[in-house]
N, C-alpha and C. Protein backbone atom coordinates (compact mmCIF):
# COMPACT_ATOMS: atom_id res chain seq x y z
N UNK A 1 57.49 130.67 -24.01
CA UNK A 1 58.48 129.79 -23.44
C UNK A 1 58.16 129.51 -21.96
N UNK A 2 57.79 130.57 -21.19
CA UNK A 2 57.86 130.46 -19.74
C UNK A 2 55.88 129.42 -19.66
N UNK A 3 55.28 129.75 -20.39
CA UNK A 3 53.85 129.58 -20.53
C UNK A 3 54.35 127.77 -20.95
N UNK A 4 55.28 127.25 -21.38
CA UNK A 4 55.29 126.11 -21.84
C UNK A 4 56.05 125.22 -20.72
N UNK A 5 57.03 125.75 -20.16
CA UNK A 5 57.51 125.65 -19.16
C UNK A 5 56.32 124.86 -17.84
N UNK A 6 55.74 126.36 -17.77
CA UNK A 6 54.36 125.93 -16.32
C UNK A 6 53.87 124.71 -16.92
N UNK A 7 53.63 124.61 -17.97
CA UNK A 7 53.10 123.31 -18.11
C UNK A 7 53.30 122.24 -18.40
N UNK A 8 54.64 122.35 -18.40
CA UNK A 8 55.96 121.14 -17.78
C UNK A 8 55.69 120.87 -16.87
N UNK A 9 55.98 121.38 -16.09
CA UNK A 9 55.87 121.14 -14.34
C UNK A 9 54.18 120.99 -14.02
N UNK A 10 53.11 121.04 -14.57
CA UNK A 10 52.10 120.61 -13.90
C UNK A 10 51.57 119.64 -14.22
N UNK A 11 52.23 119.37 -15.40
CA UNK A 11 52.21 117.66 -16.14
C UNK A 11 53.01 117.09 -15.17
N UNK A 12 54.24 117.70 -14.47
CA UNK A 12 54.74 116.34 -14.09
C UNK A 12 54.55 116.37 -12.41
N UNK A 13 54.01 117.68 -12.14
CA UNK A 13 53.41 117.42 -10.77
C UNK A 13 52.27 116.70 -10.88
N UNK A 14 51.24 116.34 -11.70
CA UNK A 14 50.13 115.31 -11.47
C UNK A 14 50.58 113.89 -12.13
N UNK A 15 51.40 113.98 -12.53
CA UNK A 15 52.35 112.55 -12.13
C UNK A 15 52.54 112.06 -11.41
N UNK A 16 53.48 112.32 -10.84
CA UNK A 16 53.88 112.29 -9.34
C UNK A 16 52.33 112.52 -8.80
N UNK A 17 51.81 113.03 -8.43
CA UNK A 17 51.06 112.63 -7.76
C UNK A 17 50.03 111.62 -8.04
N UNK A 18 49.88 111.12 -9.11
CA UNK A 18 48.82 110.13 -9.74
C UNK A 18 49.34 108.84 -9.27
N UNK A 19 50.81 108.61 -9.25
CA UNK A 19 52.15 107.74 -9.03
C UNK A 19 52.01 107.56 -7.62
N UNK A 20 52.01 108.44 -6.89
CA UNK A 20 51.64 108.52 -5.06
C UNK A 20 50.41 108.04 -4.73
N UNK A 21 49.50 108.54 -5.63
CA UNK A 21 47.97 108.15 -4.73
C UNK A 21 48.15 106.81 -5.54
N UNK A 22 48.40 106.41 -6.81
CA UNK A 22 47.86 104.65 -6.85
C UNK A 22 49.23 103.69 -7.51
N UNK A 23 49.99 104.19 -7.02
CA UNK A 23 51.22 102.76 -6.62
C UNK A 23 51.97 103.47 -5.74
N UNK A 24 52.61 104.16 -5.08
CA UNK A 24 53.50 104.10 -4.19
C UNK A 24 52.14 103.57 -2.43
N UNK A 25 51.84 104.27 -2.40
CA UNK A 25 50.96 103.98 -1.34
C UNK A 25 50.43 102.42 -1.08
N UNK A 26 50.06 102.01 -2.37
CA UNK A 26 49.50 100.02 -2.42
C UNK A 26 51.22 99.62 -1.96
N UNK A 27 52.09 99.85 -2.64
CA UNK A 27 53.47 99.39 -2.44
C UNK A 27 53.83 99.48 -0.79
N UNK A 28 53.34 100.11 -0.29
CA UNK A 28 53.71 100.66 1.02
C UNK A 28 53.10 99.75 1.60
N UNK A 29 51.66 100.21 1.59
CA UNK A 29 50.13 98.92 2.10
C UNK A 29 50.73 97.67 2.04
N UNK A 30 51.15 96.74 1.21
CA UNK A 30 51.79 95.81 0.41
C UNK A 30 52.99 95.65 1.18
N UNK A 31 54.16 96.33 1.83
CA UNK A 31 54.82 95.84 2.72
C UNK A 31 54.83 95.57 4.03
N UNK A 32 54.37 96.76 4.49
CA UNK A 32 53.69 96.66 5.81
C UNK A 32 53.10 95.35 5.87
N UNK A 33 52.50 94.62 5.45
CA UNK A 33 51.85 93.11 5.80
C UNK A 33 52.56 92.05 5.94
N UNK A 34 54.14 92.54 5.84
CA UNK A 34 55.11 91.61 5.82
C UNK A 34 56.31 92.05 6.67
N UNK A 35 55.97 92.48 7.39
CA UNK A 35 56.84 93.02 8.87
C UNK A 35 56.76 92.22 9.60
N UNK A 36 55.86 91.47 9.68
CA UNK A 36 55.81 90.35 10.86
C UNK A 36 56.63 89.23 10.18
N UNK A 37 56.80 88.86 9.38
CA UNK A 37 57.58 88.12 8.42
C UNK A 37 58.90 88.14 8.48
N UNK A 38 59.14 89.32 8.09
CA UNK A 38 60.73 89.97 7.85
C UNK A 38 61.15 89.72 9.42
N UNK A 39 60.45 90.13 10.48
CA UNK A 39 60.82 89.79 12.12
C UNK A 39 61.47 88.73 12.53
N UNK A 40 60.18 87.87 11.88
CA UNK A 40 60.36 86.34 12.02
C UNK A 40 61.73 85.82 11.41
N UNK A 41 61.84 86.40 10.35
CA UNK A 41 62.94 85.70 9.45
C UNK A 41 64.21 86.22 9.72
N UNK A 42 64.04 87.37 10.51
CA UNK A 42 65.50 87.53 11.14
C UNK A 42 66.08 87.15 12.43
N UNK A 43 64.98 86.92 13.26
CA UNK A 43 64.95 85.86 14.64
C UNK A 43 65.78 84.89 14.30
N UNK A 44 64.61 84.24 13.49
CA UNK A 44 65.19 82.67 13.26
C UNK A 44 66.83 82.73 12.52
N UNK A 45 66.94 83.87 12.14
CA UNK A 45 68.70 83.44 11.06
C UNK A 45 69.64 84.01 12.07
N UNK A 46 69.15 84.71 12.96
CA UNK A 46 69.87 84.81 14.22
C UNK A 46 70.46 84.05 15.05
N UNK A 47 69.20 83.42 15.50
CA UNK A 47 69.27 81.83 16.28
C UNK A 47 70.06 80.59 15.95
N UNK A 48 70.18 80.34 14.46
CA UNK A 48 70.47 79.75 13.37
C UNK A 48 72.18 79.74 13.62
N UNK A 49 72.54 81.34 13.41
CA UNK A 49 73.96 81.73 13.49
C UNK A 49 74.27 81.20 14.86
N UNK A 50 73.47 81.71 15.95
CA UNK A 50 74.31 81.21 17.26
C UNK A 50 74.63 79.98 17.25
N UNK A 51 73.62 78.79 16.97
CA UNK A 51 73.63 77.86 17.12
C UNK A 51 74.58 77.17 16.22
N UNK A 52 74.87 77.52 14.99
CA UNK A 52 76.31 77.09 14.23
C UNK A 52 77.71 78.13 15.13
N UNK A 53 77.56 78.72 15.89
CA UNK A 53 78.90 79.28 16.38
C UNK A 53 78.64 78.33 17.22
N UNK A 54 77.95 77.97 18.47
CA UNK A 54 77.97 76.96 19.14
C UNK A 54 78.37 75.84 19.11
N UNK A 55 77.87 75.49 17.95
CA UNK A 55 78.31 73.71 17.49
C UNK A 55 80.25 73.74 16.71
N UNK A 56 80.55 75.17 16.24
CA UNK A 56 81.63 75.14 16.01
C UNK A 56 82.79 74.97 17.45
N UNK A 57 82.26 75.80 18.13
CA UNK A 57 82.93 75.83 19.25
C UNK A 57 83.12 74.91 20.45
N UNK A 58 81.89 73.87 20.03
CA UNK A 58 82.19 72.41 21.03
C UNK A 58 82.90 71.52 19.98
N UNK A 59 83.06 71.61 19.20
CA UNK A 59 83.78 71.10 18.11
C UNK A 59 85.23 70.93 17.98
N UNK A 60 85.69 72.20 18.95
CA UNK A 60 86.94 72.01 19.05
C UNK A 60 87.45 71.62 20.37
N UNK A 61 86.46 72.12 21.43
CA UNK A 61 86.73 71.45 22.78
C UNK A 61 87.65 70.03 22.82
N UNK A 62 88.25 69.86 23.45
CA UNK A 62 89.33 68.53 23.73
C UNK A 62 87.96 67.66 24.37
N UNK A 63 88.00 65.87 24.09
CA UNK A 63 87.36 65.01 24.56
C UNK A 63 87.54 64.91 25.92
N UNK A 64 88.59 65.00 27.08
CA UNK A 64 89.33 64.61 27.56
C UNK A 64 90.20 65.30 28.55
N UNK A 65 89.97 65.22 29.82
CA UNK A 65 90.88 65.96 30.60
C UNK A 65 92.11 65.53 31.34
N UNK A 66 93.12 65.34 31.02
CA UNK A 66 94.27 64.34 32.29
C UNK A 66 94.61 65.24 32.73
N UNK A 67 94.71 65.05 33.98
CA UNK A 67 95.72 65.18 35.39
C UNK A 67 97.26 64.41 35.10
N UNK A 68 98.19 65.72 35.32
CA UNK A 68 99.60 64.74 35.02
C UNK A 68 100.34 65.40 35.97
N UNK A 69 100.83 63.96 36.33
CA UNK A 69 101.54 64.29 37.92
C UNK A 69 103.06 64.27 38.12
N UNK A 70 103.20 65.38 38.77
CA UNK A 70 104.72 65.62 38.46
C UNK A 70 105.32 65.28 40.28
N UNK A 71 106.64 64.69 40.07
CA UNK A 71 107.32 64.75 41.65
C UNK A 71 108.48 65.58 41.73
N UNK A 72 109.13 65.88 43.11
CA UNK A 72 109.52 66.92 43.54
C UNK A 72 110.46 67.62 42.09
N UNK A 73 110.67 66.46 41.73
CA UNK A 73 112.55 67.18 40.51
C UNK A 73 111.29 67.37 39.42
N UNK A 74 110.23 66.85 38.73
CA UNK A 74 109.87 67.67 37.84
C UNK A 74 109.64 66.03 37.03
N UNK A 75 109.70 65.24 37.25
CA UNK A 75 109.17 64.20 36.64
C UNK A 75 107.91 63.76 36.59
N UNK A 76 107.71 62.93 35.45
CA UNK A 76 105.96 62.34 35.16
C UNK A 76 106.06 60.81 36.15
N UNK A 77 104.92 60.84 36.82
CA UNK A 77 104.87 59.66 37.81
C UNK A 77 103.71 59.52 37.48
N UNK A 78 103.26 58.22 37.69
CA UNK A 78 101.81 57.79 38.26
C UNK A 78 101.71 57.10 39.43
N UNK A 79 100.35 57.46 40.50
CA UNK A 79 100.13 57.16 41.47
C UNK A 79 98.81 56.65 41.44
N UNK A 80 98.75 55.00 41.95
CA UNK A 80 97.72 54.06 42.13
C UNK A 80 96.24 54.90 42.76
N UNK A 81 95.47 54.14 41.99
CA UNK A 81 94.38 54.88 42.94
C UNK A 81 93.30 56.11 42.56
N UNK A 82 94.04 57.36 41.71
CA UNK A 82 93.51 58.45 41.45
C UNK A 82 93.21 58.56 40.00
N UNK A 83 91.92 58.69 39.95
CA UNK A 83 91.41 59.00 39.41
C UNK A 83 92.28 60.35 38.40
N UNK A 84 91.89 59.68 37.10
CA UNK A 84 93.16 60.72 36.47
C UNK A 84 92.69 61.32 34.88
N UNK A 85 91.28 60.88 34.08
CA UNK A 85 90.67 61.07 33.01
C UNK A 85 88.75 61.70 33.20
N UNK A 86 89.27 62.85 33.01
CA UNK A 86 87.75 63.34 33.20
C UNK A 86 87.03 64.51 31.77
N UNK A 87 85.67 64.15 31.98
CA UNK A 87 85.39 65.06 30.81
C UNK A 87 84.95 66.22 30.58
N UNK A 88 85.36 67.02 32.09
CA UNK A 88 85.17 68.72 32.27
C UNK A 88 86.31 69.05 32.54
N UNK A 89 86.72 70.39 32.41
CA UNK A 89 87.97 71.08 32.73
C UNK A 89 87.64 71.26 33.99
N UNK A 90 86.35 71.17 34.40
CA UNK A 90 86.30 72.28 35.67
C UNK A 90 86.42 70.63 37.14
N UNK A 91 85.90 69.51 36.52
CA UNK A 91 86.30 68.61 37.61
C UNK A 91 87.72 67.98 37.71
N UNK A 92 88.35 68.50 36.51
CA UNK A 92 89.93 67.74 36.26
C UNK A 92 90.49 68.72 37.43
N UNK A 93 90.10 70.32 37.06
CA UNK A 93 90.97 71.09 38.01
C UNK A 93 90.44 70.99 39.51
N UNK A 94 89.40 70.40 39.76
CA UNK A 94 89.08 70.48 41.22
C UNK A 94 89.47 69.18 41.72
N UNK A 95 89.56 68.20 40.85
CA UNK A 95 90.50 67.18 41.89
C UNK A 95 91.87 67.53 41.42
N UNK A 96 92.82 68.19 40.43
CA UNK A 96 93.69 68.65 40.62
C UNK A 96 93.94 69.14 41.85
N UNK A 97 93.26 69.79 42.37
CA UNK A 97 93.54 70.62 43.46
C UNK A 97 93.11 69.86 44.87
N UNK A 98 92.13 68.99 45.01
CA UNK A 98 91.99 68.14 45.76
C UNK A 98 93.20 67.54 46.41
N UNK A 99 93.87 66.60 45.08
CA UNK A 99 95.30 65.59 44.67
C UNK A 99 96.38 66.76 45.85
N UNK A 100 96.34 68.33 45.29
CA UNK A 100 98.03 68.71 45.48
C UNK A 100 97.11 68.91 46.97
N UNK A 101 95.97 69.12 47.50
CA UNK A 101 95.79 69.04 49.33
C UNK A 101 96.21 67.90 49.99
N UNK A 102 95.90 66.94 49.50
CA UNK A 102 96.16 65.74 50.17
C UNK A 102 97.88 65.67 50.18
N UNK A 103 98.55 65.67 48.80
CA UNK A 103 99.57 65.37 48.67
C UNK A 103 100.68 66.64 48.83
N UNK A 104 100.17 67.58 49.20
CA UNK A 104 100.41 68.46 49.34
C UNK A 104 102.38 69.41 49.25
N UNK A 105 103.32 68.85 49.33
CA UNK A 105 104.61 69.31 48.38
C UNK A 105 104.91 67.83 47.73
N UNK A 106 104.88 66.40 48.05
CA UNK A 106 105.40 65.47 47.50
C UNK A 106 104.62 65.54 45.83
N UNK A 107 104.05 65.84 45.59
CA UNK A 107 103.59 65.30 43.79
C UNK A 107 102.84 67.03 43.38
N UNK A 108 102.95 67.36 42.37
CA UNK A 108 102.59 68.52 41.46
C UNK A 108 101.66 67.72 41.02
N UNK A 109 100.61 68.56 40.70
CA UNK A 109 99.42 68.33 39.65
C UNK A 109 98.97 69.28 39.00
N UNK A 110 98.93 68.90 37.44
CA UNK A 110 98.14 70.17 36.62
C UNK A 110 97.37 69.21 35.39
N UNK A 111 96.69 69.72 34.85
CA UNK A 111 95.83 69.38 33.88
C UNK A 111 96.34 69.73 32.58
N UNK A 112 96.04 68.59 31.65
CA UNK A 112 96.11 68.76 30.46
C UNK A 112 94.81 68.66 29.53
N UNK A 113 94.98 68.49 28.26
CA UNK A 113 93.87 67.51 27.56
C UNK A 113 94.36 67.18 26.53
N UNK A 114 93.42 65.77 25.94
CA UNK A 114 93.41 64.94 25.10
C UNK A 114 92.50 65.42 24.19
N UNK A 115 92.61 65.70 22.71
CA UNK A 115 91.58 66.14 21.65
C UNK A 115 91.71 64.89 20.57
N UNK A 116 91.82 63.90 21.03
CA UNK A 116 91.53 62.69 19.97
C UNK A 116 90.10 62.67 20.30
């Protein structure tokens, strides 16, 4: 029994090892040549993703920036002259802020936007 046994196990230790020296090792050989590949292909689906979060996210941006001008009690006025539709947040708020120097307590100014 024990004599039949050992030679269980040395049948299936030169298995396994017959299995190691001529396919696990080619399998190995065989991937390794495709690491530069797999690199590549995760770069690019990377890039891919940013660039669809990107395009989602100008997507929702508003077209459109107004300046809306308020006087002392809290009413909507318009005043000749100023420039009042722009297509950055960041120049709507700097002549916002321009507008309340010049005009300084007579008219409120704050920014809105337009997303048509």
């Amino acid at each position: 029994m024990v004599t039949m046994l050992l030679e269980l196990v040395i049948v299936i230790v030169i298995a396994y090892k017959w299995l190691h020296d001529h396919l696990v090792v080619y399998l190995v050989n065989f991937a390794k040549g495709f690491e530069l590949a797999i690199i590549i292909i995760i770069v690019i689906s990377f890039l891919l993703f940013n660039l669809f979060l990107t395009i989602r996210y100008l997507r929702k941006l508003p077209k459109y920036y107004v300046i809306e001008i308020l006087d002392t009690y809290g009413n909507k006025t318009a005043v000749e002259g100023l420039r009042l539709i722009f297509a950055t947040y960041d120049a709507a708020e700097s002549y916002a802020r321009f507008y309340q120097d010049i005009y300084k307590d007579q008219y409120k100014f704050r920014v809105s936007c337009i997303k048509e």
